[in-house]
Protein backbone atom coordinates (compact mmCIF):
# COMPACT_ATOMS: atom_id res chain seq x y z
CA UNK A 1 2.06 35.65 -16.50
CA UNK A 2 -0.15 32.93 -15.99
CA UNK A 3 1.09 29.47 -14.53
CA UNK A 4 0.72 26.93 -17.53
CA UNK A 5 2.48 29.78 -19.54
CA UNK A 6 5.30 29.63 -17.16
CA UNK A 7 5.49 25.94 -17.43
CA UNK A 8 5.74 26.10 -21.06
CA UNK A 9 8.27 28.66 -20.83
CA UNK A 10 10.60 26.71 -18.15
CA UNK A 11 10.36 23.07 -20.38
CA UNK A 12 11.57 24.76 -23.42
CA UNK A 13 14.67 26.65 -22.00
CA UNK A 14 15.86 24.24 -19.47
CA UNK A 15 17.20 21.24 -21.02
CA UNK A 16 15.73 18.58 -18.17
CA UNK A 17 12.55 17.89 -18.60
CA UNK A 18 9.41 19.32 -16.62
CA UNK A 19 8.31 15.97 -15.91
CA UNK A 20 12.18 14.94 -14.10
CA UNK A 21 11.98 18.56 -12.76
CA UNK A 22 9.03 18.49 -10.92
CA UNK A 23 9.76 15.04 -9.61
CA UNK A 24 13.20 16.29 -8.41
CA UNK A 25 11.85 19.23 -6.92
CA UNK A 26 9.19 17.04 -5.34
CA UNK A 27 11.69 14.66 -3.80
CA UNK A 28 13.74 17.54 -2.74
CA UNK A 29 10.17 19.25 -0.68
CA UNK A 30 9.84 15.50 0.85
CA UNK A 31 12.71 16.06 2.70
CA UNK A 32 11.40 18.85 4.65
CA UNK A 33 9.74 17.50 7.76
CA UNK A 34 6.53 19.85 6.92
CA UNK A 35 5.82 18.22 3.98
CA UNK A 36 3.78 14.74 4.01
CA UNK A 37 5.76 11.48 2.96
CA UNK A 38 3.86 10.61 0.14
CA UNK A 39 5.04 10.14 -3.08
CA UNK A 40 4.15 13.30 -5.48
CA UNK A 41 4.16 13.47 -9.43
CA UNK A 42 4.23 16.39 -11.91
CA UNK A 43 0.49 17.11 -13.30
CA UNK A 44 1.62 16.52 -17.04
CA UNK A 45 0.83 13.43 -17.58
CA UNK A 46 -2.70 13.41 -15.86
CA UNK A 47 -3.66 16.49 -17.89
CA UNK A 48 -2.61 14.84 -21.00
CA UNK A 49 -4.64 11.90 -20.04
CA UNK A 50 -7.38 14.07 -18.75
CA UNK A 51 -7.45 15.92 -22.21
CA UNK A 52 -7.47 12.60 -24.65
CA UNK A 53 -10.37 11.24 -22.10
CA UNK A 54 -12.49 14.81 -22.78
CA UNK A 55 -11.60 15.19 -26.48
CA UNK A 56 -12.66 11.27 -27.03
CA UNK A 57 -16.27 11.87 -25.16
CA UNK A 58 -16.40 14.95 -27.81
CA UNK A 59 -16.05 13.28 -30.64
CA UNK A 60 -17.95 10.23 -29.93
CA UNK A 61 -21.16 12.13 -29.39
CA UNK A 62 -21.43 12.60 -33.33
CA UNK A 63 -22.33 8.73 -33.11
CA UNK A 64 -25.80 9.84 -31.69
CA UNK A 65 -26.55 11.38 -35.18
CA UNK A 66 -27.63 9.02 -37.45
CA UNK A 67 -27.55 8.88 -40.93
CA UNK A 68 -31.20 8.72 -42.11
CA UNK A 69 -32.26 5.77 -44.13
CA UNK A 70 -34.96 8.13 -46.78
CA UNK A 71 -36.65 7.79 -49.95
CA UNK A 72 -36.80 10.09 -53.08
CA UNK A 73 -37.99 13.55 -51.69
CA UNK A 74 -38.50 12.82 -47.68
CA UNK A 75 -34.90 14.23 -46.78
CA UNK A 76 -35.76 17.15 -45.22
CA UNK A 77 -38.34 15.30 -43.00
CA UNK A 78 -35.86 12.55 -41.80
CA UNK A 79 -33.83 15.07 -40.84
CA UNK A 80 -36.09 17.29 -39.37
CA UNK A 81 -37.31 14.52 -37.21
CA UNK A 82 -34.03 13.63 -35.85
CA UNK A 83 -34.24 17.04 -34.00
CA UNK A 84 -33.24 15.68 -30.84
CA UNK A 85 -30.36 14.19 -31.57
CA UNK A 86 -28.89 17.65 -32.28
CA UNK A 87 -30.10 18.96 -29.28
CA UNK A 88 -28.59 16.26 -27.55
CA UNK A 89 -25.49 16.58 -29.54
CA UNK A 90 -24.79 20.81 -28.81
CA UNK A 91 -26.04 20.35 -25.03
CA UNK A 92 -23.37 17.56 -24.78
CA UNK A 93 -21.01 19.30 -26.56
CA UNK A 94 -21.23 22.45 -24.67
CA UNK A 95 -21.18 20.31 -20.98
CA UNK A 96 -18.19 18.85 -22.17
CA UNK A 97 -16.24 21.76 -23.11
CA UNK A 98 -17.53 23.35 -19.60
CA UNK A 99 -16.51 20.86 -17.58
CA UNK A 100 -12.62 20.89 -19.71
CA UNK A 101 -12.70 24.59 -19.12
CA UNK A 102 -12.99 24.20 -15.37
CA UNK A 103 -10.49 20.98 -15.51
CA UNK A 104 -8.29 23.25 -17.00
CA UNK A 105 -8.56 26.30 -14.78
CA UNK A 106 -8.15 23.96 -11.93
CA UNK A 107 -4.75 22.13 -12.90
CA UNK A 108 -3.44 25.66 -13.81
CA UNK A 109 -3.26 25.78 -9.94
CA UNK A 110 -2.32 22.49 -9.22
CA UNK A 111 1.96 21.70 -9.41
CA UNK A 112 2.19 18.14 -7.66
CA UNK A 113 0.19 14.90 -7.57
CA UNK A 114 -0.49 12.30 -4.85
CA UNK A 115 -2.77 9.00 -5.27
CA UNK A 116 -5.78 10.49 -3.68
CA UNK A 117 -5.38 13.16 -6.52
CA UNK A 118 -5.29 10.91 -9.45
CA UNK A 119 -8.30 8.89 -7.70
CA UNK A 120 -10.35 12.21 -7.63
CA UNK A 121 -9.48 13.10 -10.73
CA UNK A 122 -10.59 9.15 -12.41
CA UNK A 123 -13.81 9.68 -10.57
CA UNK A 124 -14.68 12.95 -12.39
CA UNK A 125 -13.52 11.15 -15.86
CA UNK A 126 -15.80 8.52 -15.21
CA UNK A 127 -19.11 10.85 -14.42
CA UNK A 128 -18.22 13.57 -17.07
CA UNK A 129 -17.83 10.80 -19.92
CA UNK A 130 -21.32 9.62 -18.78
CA UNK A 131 -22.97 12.86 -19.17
CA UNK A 132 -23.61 12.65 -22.75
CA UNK A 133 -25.94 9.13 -22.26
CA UNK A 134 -28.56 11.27 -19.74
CA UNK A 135 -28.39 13.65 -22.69
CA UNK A 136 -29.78 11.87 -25.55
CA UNK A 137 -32.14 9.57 -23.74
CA UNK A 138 -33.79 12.70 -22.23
CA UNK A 139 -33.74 14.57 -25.43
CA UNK A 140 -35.36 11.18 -27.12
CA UNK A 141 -37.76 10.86 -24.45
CA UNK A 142 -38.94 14.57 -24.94
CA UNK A 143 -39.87 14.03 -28.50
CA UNK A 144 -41.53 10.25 -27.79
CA UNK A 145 -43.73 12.59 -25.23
CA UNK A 146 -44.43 9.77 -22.76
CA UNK A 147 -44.87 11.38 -19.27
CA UNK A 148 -43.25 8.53 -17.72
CA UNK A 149 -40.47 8.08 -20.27
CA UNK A 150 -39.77 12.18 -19.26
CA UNK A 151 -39.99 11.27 -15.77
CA UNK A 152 -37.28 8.15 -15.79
CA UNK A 153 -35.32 10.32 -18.17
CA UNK A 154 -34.99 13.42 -16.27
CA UNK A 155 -34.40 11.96 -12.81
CA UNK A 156 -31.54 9.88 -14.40
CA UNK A 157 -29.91 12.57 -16.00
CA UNK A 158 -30.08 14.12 -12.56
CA UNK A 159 -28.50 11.50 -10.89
CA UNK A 160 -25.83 11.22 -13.05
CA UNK A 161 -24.99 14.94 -13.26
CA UNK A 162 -25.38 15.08 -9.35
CA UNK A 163 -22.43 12.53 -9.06
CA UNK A 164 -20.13 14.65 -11.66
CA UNK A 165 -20.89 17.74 -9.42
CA UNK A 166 -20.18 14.71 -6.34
CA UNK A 167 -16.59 13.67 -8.10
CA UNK A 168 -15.82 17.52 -8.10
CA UNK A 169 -16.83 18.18 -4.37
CA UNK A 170 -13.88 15.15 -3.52
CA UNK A 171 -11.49 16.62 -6.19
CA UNK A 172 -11.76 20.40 -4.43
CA UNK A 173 -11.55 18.72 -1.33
CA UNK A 174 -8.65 16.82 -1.56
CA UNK A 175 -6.96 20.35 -2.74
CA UNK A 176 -8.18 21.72 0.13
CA UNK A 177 -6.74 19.77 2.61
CA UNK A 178 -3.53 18.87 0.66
CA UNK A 179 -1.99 22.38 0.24
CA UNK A 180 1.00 21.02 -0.71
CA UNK A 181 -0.07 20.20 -4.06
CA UNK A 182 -1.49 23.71 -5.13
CA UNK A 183 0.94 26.35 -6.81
CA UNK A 184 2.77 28.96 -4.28
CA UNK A 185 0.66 31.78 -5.41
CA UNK A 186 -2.93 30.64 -5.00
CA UNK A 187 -4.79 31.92 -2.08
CA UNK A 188 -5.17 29.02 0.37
CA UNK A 189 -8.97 29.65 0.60
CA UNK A 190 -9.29 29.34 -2.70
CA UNK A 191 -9.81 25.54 -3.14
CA UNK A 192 -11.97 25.39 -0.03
CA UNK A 193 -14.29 28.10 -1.54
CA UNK A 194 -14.62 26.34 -4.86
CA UNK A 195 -16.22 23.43 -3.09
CA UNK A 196 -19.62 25.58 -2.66
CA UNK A 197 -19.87 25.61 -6.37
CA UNK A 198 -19.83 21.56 -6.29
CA UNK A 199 -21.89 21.56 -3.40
CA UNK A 200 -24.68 23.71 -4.96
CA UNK A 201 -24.74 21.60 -8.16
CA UNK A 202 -25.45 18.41 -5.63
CA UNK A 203 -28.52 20.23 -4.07
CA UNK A 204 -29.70 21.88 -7.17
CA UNK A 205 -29.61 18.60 -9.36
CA UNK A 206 -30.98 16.61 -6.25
CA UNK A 207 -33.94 19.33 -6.38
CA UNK A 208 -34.03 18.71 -10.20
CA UNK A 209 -34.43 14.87 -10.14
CA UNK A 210 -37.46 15.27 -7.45
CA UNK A 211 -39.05 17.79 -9.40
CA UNK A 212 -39.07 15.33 -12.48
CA UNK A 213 -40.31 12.70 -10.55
CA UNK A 214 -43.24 15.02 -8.99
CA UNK A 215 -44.35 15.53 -12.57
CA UNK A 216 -42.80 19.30 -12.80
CA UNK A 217 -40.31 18.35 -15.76
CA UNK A 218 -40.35 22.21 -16.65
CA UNK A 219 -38.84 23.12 -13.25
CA UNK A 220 -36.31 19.98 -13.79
CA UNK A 221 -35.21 21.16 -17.31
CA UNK A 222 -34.76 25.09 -16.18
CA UNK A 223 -31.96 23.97 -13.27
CA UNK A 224 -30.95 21.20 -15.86
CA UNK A 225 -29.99 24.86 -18.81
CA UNK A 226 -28.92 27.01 -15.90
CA UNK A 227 -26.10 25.30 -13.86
CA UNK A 228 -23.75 24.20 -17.06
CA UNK A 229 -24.16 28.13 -17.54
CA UNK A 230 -23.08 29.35 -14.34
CA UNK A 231 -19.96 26.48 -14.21
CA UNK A 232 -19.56 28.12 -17.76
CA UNK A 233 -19.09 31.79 -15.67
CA UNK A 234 -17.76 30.62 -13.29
CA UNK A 235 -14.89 28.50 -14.58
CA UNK A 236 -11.83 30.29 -12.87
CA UNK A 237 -13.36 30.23 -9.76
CA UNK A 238 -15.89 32.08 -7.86
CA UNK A 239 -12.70 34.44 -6.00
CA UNK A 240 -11.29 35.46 -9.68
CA UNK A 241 -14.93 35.69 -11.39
CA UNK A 242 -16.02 37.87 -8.25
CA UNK A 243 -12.99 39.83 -9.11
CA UNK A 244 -12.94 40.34 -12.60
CA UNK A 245 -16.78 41.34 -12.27
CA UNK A 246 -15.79 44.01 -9.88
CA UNK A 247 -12.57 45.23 -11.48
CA UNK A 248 -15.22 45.48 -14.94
CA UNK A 249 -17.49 47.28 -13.04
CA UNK A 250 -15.12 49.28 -11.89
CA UNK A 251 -13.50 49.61 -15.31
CA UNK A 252 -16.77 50.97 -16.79
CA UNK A 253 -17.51 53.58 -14.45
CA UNK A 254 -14.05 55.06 -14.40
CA UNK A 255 -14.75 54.87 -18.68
CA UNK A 256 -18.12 56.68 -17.99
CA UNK A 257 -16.21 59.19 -15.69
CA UNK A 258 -13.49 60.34 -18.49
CA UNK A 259 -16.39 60.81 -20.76
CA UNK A 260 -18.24 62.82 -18.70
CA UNK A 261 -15.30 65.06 -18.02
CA UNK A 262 -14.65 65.54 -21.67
CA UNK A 263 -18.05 65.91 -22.61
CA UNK A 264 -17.76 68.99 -20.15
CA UNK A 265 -14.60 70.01 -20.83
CA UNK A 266 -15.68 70.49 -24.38
């Protein structure tokens, strides 16, 4: 059953509350001389605020379309020239709700809180709810088709998407070296792992903002379409995606076998 599942189930039956659970049980684990003294806190309320920042961003990026001031007749032009304001819009958009889908998959994982946590965790707010700006200037600076405008454009967008992929580097970090924080059941390599995927977004988007600023905005733009997609993939982790690849892989072949076998049979 998965973990946030369980949590769901365990507020609703017992009658004290997750949030005075978890801090009991996390003033019970301080007692053990293993454990750091630090002062730990349930997840809830940093998801919740987590959530609110992510959904906010979301809506406000309808504020980048306009309403087009248009005469009898010229409609479908105005809004035909706004074009990159809706690609700006769905690229944002679909960061977003990457970036809340790996949020999500991480905290599903995560059962305490300490202040280097929550200060990880502010960090990636702060660079994912910037994302959208990049967005629309480069998308407006496409369509003005000044080489220079591209240039500025594409290198900032890279240097603000670098730091996002920066603030989740220190967030799987901070997991990684605080195992006390991360559910029973997840394999302790897994948070240590998961900082390759932040890692590679650093080079990658570090490659990106050069290549811009060479003049090879096509190379730029390719890494800038690909790595949202593979965080998209990727969003459990690269141990469970690896897995579930290879258990449908293997799930498809034993499918091909049984046919096979009937077909003979037959």
């Amino acid at each position: 059953m998965p973990i946030m599942a369980v949590k769901r189930i365990c507020s609703a039956c017992d009658p004290m509350s997750t949030t005075k659970q978890e801090t009991r049980r996390a003033a019970e684990s301080q007692q053990d001389p293993s454990w750091p003294q630090v002062r730990l806190s349930d997840t809830d309320r940093l998801e919740t605020f987590s959530d609110s920042v992510l959904s906010i961003t979301i809506t406000l990026l309808v504020a980048e379309i306009v309403r087009p001031e248009y005469t009898s007749g010229q409609l479908l032009e105005k809004l035909t020239a706004q074009w990159p304001s809706y690609i700006a819009f769905l690229a944002s958009f679909c960061y977003a709700g990457v970036i809340w889908l790996n949020h999500r998959a991480v905290f599903a994982r995560v059962r305490y809180c300490d202040r280097s946590l929550h200060m990880a965790n502010l960090f990636l707010l702060l660079t994912s709810g910037l994302i959208p700006w990049p967005t629309a200037i480069l998308a407006k600076a496409i369509q003005n088709g000044n080489e220079f405008d591209a240039t500025v454009a594409v290198t900032l967008y890279a240097g603000i998407a670098g730091s996002m992929c920066l603030a989740w580097l220190i967030l799987f970090h901070v997991l990684s070296v605080h195992p006390y924080l991360v559910e029973e059941d997840v394999d302790p390599d897994f948070f240590p792992k998961e900082r390759f995927r932040a890692v590679l977004g650093i080079v990658l988007y570090a490659m990106a903002g050069l290549a811009g600023w060479l003049s090879a905005p096509k190379l730029a733009m390719l890494i800038f379409l690909a790595l949202p997609v593979f965080y998209g993939i990727t969003s459990e982790g690269l141990m469970e995606t690896r897995f579930r690849l290879q258990f449908g892989r293997a799930h498809r072949h034993a499918f091909a076998k049984d046919d096979n076998e009937g077909f003979r049979s037959e």
